[in-house]
C-alpha atoms as a PDB file:
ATOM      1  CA  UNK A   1       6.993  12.935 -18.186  1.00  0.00           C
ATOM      2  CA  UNK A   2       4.836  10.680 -15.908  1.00  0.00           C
ATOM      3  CA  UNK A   3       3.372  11.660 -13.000  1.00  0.00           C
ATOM      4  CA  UNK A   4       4.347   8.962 -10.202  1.00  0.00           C
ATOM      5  CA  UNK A   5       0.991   7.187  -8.435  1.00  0.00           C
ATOM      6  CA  UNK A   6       0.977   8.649  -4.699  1.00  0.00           C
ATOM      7  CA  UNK A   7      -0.488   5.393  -2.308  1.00  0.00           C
ATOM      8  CA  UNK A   8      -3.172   6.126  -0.378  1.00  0.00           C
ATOM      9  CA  UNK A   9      -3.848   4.088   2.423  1.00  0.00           C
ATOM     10  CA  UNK A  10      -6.840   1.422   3.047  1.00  0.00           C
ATOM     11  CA  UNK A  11      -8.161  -0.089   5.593  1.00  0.00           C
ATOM     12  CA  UNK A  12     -10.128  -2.995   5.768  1.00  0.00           C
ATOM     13  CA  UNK A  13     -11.597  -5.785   8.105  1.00  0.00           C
ATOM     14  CA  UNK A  14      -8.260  -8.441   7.382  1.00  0.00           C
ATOM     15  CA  UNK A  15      -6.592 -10.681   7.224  1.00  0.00           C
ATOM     16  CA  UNK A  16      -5.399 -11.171   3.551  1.00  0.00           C
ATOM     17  CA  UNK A  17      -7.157 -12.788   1.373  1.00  0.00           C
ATOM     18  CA  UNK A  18     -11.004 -12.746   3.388  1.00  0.00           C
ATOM     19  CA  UNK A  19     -13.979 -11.294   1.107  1.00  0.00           C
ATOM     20  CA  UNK A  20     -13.804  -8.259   2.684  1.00  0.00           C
ATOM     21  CA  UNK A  21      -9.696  -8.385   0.845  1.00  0.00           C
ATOM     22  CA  UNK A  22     -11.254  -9.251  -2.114  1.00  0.00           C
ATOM     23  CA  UNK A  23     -13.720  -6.053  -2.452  1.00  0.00           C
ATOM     24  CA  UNK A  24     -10.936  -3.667  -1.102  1.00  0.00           C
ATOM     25  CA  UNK A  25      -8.538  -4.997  -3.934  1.00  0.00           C
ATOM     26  CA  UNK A  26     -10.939  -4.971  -6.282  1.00  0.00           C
ATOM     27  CA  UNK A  27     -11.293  -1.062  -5.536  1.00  0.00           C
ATOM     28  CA  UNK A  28      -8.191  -0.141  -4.794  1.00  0.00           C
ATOM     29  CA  UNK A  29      -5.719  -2.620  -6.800  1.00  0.00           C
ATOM     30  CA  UNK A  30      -2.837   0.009  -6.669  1.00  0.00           C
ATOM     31  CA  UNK A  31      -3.309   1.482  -3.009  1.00  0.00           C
ATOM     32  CA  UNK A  32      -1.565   0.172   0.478  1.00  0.00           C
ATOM     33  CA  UNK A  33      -4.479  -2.221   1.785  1.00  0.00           C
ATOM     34  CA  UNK A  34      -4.080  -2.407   5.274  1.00  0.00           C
ATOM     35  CA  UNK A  35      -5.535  -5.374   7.667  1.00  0.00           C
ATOM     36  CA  UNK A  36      -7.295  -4.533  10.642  1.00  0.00           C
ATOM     37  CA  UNK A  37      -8.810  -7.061  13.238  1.00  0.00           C
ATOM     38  CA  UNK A  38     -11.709  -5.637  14.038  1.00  0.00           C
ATOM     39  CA  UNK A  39     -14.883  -2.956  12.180  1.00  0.00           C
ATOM     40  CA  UNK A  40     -13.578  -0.604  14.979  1.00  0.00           C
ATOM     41  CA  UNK A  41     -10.319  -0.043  14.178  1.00  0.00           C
ATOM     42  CA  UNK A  42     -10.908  -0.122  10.049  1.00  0.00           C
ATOM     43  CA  UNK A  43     -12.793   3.053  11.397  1.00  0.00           C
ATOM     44  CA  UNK A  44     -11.304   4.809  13.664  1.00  0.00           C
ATOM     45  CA  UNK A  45      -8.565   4.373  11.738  1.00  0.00           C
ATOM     46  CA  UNK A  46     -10.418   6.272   9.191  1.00  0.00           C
ATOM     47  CA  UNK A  47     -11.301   9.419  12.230  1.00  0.00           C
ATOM     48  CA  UNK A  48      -7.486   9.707  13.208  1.00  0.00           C
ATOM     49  CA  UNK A  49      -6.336  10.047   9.722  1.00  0.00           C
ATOM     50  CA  UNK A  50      -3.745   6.843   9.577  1.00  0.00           C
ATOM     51  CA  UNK A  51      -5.965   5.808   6.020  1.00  0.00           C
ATOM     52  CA  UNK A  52      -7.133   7.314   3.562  1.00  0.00           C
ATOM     53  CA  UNK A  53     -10.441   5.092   3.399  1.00  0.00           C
ATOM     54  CA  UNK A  54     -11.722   1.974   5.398  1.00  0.00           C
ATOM     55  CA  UNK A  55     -14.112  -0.782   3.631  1.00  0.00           C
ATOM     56  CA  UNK A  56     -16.120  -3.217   6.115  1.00  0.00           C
ATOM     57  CA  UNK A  57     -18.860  -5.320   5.274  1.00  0.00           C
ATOM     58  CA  UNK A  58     -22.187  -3.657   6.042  1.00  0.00           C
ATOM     59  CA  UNK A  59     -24.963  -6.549   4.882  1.00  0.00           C
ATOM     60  CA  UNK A  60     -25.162 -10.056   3.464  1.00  0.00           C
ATOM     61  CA  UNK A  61     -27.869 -11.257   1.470  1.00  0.00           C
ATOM     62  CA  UNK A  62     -28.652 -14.301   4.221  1.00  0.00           C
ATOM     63  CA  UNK A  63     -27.198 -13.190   7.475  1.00  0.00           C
ATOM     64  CA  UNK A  64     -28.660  -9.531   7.414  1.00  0.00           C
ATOM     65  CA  UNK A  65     -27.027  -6.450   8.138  1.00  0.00           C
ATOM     66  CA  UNK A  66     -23.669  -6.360  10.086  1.00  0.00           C
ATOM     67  CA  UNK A  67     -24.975  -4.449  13.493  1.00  0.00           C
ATOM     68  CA  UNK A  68     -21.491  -3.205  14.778  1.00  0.00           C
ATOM     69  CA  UNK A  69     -20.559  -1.228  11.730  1.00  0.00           C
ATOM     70  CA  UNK A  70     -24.281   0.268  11.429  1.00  0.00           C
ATOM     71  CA  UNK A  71     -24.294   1.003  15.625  1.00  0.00           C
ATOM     72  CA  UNK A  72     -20.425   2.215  15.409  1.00  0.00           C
ATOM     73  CA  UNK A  73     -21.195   4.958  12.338  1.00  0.00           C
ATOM     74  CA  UNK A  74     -24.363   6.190  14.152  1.00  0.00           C
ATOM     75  CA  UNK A  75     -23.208   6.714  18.145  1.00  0.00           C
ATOM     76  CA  UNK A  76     -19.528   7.463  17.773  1.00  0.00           C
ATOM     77  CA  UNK A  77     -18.181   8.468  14.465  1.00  0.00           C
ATOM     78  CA  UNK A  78     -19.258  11.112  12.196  1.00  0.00           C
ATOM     79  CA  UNK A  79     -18.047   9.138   8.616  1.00  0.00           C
ATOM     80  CA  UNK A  80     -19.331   9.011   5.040  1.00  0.00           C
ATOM     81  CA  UNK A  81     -19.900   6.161   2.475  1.00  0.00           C
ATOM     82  CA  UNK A  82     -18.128   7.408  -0.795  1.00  0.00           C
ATOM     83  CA  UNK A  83     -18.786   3.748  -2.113  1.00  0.00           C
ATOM     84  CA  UNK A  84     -20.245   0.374  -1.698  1.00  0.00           C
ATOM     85  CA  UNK A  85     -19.243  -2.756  -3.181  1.00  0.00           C
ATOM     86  CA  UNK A  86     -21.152  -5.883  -3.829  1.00  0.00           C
ATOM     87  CA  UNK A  87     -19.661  -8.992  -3.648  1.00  0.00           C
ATOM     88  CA  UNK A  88     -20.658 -12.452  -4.967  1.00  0.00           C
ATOM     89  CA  UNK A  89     -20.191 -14.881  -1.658  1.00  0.00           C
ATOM     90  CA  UNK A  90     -18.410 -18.328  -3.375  1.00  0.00           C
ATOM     91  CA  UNK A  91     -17.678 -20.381  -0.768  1.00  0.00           C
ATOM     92  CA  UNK A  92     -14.920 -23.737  -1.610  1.00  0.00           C
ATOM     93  CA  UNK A  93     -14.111 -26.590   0.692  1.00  0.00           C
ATOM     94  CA  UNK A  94     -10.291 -26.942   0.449  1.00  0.00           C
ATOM     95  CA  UNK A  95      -7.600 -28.975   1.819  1.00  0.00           C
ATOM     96  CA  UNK A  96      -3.918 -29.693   2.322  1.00  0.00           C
ATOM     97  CA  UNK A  97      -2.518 -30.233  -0.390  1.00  0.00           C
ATOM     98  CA  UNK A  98      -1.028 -33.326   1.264  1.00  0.00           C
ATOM     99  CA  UNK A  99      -4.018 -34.730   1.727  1.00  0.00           C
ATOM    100  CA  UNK A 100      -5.857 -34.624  -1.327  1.00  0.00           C
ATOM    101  CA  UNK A 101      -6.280 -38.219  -1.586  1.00  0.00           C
ATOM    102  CA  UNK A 102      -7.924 -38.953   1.557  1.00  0.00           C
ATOM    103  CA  UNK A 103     -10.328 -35.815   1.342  1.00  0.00           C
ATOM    104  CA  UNK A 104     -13.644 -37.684   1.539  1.00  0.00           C
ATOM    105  CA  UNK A 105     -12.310 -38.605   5.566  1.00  0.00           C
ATOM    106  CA  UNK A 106     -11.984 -35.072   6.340  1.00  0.00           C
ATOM    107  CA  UNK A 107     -11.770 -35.115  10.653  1.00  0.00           C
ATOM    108  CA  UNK A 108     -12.760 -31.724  11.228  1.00  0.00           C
ATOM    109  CA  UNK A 109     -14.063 -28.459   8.834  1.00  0.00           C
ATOM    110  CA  UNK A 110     -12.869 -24.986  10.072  1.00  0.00           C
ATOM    111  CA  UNK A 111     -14.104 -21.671   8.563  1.00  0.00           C
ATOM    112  CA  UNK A 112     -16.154 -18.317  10.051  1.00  0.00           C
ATOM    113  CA  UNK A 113     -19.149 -19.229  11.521  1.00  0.00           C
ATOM    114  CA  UNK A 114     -20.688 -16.731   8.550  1.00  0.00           C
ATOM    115  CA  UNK A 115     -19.309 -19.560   5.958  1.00  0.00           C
ATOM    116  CA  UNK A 116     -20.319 -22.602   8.077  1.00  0.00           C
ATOM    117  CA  UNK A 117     -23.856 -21.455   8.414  1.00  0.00           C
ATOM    118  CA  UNK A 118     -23.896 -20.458   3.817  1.00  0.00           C
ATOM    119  CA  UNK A 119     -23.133 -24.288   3.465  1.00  0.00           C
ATOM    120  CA  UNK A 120     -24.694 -25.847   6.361  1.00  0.00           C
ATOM    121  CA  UNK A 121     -26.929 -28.007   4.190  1.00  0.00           C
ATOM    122  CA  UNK A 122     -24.151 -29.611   2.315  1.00  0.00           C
ATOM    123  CA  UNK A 123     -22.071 -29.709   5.587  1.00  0.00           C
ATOM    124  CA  UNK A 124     -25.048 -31.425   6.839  1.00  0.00           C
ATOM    125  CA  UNK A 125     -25.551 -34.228   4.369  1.00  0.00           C
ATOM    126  CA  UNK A 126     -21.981 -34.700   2.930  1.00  0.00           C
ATOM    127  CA  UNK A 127     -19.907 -34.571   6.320  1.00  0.00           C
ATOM    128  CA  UNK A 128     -22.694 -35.425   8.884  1.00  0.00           C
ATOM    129  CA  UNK A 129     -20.993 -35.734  12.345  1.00  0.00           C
ATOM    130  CA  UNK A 130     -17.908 -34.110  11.581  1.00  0.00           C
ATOM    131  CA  UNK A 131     -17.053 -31.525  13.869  1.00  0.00           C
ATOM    132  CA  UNK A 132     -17.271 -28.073  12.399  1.00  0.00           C
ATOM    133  CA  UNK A 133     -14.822 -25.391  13.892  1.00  0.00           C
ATOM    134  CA  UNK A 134     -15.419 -21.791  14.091  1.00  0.00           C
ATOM    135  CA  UNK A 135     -12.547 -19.283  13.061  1.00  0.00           C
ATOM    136  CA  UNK A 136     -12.103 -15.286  13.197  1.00  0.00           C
ATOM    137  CA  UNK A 137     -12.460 -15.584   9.308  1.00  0.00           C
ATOM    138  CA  UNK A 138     -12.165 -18.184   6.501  1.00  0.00           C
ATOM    139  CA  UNK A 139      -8.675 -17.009   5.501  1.00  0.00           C
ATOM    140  CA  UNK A 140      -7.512 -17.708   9.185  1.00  0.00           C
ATOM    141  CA  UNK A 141      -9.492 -21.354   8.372  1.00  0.00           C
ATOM    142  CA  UNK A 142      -7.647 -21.587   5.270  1.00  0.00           C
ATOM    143  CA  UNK A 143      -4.084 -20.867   7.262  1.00  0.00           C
ATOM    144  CA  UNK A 144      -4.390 -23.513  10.034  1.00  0.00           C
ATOM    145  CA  UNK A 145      -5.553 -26.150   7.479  1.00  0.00           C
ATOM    146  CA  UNK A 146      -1.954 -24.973   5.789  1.00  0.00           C
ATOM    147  CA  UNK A 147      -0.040 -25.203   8.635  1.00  0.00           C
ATOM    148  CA  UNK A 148      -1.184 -28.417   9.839  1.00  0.00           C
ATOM    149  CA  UNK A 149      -0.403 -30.863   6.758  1.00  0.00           C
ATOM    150  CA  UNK A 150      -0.022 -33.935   8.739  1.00  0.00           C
ATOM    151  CA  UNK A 151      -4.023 -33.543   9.923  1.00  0.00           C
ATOM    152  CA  UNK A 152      -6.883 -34.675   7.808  1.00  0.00           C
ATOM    153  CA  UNK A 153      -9.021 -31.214   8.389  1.00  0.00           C
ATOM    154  CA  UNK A 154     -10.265 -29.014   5.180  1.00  0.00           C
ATOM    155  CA  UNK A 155     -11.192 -25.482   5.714  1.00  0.00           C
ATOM    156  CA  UNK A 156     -14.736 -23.239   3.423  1.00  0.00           C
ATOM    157  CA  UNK A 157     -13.307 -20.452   2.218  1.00  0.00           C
ATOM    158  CA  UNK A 158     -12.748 -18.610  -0.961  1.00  0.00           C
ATOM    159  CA  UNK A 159     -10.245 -19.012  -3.841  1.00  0.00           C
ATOM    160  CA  UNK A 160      -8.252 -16.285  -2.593  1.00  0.00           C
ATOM    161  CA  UNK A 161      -7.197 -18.127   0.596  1.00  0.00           C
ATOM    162  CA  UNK A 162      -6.556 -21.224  -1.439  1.00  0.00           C
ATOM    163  CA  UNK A 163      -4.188 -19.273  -3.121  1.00  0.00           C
ATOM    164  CA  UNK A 164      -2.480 -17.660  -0.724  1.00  0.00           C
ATOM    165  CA  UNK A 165      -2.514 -20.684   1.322  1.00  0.00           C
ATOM    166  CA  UNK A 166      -1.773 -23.276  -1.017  1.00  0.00           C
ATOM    167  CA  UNK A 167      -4.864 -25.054  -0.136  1.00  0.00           C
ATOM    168  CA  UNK A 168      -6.710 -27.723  -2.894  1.00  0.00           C
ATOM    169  CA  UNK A 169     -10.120 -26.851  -4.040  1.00  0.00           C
ATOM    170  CA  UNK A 170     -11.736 -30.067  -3.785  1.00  0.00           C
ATOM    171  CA  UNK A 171     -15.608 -28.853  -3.786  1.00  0.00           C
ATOM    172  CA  UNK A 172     -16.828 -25.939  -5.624  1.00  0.00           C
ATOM    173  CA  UNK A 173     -19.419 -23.802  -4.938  1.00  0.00           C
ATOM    174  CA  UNK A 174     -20.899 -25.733  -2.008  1.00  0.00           C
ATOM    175  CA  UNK A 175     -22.868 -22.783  -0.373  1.00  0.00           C
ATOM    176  CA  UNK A 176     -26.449 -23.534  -0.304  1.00  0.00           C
ATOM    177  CA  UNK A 177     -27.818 -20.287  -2.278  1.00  0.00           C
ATOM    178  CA  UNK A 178     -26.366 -19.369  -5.037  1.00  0.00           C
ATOM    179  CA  UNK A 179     -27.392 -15.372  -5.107  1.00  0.00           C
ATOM    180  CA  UNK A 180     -25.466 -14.929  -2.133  1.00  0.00           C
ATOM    181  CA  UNK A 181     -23.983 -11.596  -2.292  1.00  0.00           C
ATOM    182  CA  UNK A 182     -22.227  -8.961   0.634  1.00  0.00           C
ATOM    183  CA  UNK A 183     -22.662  -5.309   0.675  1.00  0.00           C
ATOM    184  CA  UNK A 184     -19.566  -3.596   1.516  1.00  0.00           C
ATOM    185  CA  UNK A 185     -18.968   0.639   2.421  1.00  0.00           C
ATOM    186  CA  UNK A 186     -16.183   2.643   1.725  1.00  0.00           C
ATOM    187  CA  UNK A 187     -15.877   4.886   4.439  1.00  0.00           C
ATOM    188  CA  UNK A 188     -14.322   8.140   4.494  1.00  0.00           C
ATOM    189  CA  UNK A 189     -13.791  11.782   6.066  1.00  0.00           C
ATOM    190  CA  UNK A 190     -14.897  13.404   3.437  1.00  0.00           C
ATOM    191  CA  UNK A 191     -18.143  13.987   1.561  1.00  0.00           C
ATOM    192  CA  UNK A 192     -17.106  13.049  -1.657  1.00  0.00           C
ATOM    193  CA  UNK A 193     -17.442  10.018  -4.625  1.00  0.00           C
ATOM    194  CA  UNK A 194     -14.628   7.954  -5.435  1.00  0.00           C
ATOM    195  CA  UNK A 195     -12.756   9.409  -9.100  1.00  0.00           C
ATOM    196  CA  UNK A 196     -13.309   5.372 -10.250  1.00  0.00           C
ATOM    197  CA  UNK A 197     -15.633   4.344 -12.745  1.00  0.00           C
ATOM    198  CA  UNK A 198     -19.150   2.542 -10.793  1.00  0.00           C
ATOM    199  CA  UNK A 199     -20.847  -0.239 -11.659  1.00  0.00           C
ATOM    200  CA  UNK A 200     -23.888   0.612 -11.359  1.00  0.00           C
ATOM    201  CA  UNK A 201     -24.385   5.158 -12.374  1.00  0.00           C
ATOM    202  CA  UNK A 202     -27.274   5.237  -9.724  1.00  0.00           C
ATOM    203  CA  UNK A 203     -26.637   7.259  -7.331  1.00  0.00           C
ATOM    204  CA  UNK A 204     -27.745   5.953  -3.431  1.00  0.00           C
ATOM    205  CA  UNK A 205     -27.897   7.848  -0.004  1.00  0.00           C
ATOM    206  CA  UNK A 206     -28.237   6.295   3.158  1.00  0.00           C
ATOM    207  CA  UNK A 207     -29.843   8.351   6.033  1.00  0.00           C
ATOM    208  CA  UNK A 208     -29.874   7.673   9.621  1.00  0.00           C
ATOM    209  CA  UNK A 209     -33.001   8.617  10.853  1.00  0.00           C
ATOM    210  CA  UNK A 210     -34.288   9.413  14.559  1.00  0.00           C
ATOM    211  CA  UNK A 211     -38.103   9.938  15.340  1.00  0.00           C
ATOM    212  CA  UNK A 212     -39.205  12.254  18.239  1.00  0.00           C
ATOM    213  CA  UNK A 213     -41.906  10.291  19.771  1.00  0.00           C
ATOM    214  CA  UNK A 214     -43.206   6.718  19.805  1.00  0.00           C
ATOM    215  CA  UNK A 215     -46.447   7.988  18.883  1.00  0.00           C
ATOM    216  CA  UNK A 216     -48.971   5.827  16.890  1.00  0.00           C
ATOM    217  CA  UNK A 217     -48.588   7.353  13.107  1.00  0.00           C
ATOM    218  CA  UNK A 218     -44.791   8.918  13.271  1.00  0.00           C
ATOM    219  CA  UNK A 219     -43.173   6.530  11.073  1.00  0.00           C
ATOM    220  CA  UNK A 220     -46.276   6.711   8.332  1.00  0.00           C
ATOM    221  CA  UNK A 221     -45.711   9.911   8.231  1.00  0.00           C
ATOM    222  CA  UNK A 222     -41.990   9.860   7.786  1.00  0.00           C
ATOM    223  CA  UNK A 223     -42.576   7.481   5.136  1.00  0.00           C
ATOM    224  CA  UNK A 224     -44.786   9.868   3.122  1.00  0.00           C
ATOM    225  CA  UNK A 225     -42.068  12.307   2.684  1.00  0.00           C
ATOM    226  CA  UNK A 226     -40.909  10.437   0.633  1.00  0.00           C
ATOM    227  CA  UNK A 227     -43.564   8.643  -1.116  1.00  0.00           C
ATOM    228  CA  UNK A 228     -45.016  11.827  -2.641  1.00  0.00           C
ATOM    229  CA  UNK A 229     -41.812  12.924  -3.786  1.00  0.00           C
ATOM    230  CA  UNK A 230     -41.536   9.683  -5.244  1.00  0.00           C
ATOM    231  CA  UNK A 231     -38.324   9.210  -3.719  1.00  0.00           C
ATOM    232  CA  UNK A 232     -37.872   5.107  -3.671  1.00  0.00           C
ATOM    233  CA  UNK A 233     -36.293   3.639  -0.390  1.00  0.00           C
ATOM    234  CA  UNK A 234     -34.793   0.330  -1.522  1.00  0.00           C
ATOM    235  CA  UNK A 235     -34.224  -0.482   2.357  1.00  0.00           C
ATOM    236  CA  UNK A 236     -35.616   0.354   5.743  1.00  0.00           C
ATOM    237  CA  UNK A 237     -34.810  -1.295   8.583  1.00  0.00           C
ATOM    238  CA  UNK A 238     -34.577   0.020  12.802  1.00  0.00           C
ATOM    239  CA  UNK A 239     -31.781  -0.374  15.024  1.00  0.00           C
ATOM    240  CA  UNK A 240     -32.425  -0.066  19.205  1.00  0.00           C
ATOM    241  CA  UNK A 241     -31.306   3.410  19.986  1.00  0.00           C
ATOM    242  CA  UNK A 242     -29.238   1.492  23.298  1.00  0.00           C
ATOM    243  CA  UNK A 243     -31.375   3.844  25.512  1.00  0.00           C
ATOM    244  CA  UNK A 244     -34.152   1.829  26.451  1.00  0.00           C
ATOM    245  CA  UNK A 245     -36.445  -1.245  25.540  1.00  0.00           C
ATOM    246  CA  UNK A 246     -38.649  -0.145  22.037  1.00  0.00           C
ATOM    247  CA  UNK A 247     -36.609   2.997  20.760  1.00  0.00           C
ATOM    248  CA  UNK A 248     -35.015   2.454  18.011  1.00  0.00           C
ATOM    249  CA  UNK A 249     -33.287   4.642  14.671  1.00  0.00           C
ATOM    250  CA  UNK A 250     -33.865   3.863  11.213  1.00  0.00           C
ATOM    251  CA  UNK A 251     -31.561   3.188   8.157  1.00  0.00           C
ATOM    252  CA  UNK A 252     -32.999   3.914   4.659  1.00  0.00           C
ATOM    253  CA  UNK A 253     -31.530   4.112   1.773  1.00  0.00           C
ATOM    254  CA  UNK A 254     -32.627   6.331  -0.917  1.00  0.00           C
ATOM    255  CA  UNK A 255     -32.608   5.916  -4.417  1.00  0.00           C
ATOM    256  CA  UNK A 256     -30.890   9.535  -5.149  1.00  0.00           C
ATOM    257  CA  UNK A 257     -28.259  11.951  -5.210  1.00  0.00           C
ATOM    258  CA  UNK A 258     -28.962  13.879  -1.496  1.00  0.00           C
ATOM    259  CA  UNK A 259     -28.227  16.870  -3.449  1.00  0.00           C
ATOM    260  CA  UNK A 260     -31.217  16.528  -5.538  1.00  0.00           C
ATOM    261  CA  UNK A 261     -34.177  19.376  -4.940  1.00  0.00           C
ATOM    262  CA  UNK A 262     -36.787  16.407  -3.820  1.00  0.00           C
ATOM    263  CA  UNK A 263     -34.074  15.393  -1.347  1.00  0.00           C
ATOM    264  CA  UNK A 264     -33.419  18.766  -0.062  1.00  0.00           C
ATOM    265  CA  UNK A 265     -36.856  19.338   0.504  1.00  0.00           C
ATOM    266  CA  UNK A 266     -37.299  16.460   1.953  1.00  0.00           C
ATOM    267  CA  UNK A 267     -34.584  17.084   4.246  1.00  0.00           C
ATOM    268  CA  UNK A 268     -36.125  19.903   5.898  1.00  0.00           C
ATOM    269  CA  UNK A 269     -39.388  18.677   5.914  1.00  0.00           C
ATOM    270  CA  UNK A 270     -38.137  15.747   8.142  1.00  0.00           C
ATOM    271  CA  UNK A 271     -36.680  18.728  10.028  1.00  0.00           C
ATOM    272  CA  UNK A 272     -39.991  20.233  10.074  1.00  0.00           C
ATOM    273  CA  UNK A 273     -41.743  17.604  12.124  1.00  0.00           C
ATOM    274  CA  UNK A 274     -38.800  17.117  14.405  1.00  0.00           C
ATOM    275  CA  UNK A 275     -37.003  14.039  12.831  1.00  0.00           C
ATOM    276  CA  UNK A 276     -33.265  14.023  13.403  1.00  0.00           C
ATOM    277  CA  UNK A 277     -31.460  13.471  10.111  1.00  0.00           C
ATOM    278  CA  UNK A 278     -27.680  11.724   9.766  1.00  0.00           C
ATOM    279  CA  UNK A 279     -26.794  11.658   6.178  1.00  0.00           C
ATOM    280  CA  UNK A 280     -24.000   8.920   5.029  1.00  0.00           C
ATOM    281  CA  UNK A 281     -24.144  10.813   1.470  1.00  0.00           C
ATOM    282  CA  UNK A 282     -24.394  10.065  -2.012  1.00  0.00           C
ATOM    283  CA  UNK A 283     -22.558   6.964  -3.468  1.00  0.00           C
ATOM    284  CA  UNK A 284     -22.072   4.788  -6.319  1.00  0.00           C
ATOM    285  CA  UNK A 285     -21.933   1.170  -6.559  1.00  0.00           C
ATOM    286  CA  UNK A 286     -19.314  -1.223  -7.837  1.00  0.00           C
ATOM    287  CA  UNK A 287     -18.921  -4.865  -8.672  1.00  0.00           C
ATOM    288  CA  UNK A 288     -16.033  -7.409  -7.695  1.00  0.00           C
ATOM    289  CA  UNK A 289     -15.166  -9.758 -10.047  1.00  0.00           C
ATOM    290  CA  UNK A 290     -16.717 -13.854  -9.487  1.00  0.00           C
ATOM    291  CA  UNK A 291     -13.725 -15.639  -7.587  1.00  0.00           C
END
């Protein structure tokens, strides 16, 4: 007798077919994805208990860090990250289908100002003077350039809105760095790990940490709690605190399970000389597949 597969319920920043779709699905390729317009609502959405989980982009390789989803997770939700997923960025110029002969003439390019800025050499050079539009997201790009067959326009995107949209690839892989990847979190109520096989077995903690002072020496030192524990922080980077000019948090991520004895004790030692501590947990990290 089979057990039947309960749905849970996902989040994530939509619409269908945008990157941020294409880590959620490749996640969660038997849950009930659900689009959400804006980081906000993916998490509260997550705090009121309508999903099960929410995934938002968190960092791209050439744009840096997303600062809403870092600023929303420190001052107004209490959340954990029970995954991240790493993306490959691919980014296609497409068109109408109906105008796939007269490509080269292309009026105007629409896409996310994220994808417009990844290709903006070979925007540049190949379509210099063309107008470049900005949309909420490369799959909303991708559905105007549908909807409007009679116009000469093409839309950057990936080959999931050409898909859904019926769009021709007529340029490949015409970002301008090719190790363009986004960081993704799965976001949860709970403390837990995701029962899916990772990627990647190493375990990874981010910590949210507040200094007391401003004093000459205070971040040296927090940075020593973990060096001699020999604890490696593959990224550290501040955030204003949004109560005054030069205060500021700090996100690091930690190479280790927080569980660990070396984390513990480095835990209270950070209590010790007064640092404020907001743990995001222990997480495991998983690929999507090239698109």
């Amino acid at each position: 007798m089979s057990i039947e597969h309960i749905q849970q319920k996902i989040a994530y920043l939509g619409p269908e077919a945008t990157f941020t779709y294409i880590a959620t699905e490749a996640v969660f390729p038997k849950e009930q994805l659900i689009p959400m317009t804006t980081i906000p609502e993916c998490i509260d959405a997550v705090v009121d208990g309508r999903v099960d989980y929410a995934v938002v982009p968190l960092e791209n390789a050439l744009e840096g860090i997303v600062p809403l989803t870092i600023d929303y997770l420190y001052h107004e939700v209490n959340l954990y990250v029970v995954g991240e997923v790493l993306e490959k960025i691919q980014q296609h110029l497409m068109v109408n289908k109906s105008q796939v002969h007269n490509w080269q003439n292309v009026e105007e390019i629409y896409s996310h100002s994220h994808a417009l800025a990844q290709c903006h050499k070979y925007l540049f050079y190949r379509f210099s003077g063309i107008p470049l539009r900005q949309s909420t997201s490369t799959a909303a790009a991708a559905k105007y350039v549908s909807e409007n067959p009679e116009r000469c326009i093409a839309a950057v995107g990936n080959t999931s809105s050409a898909k859904k949209y019926e769009l021709e690839i007529v340029e490949k892989n015409i970002h301008d760095f090719h190790f363009n990847h986004t960081r993704f979190f799965v976001l949860s109520k709970q403390n837990s790990r995701l029962s899916i096989q990772p990627t990647d077995a190493s375990p990874k903690t981010t910590l949210m940490l507040t200094l007391p002072s401003d004093e000459s020496g205070t971040l040296h030192q927090v940075l020593s709690v973990f060096a001699w524990r020999k604890l490696n922080l593959s990224k550290i980077e501040s955030r204003p605190l949004k109560t005054g000019l030069g205060q500021y948090f700090f996100v690091a991520d930690v190479l280790a399970d927080e569980n660990e004895v070396m984390m513990k004790g480095a835990f209270e030692e950070l209590n010790s000389i007064g640092v404020t501590v907001k743990s995001l947990g222990t997480y495991y990290t998983y690929h999507t597949p090239e698109m």
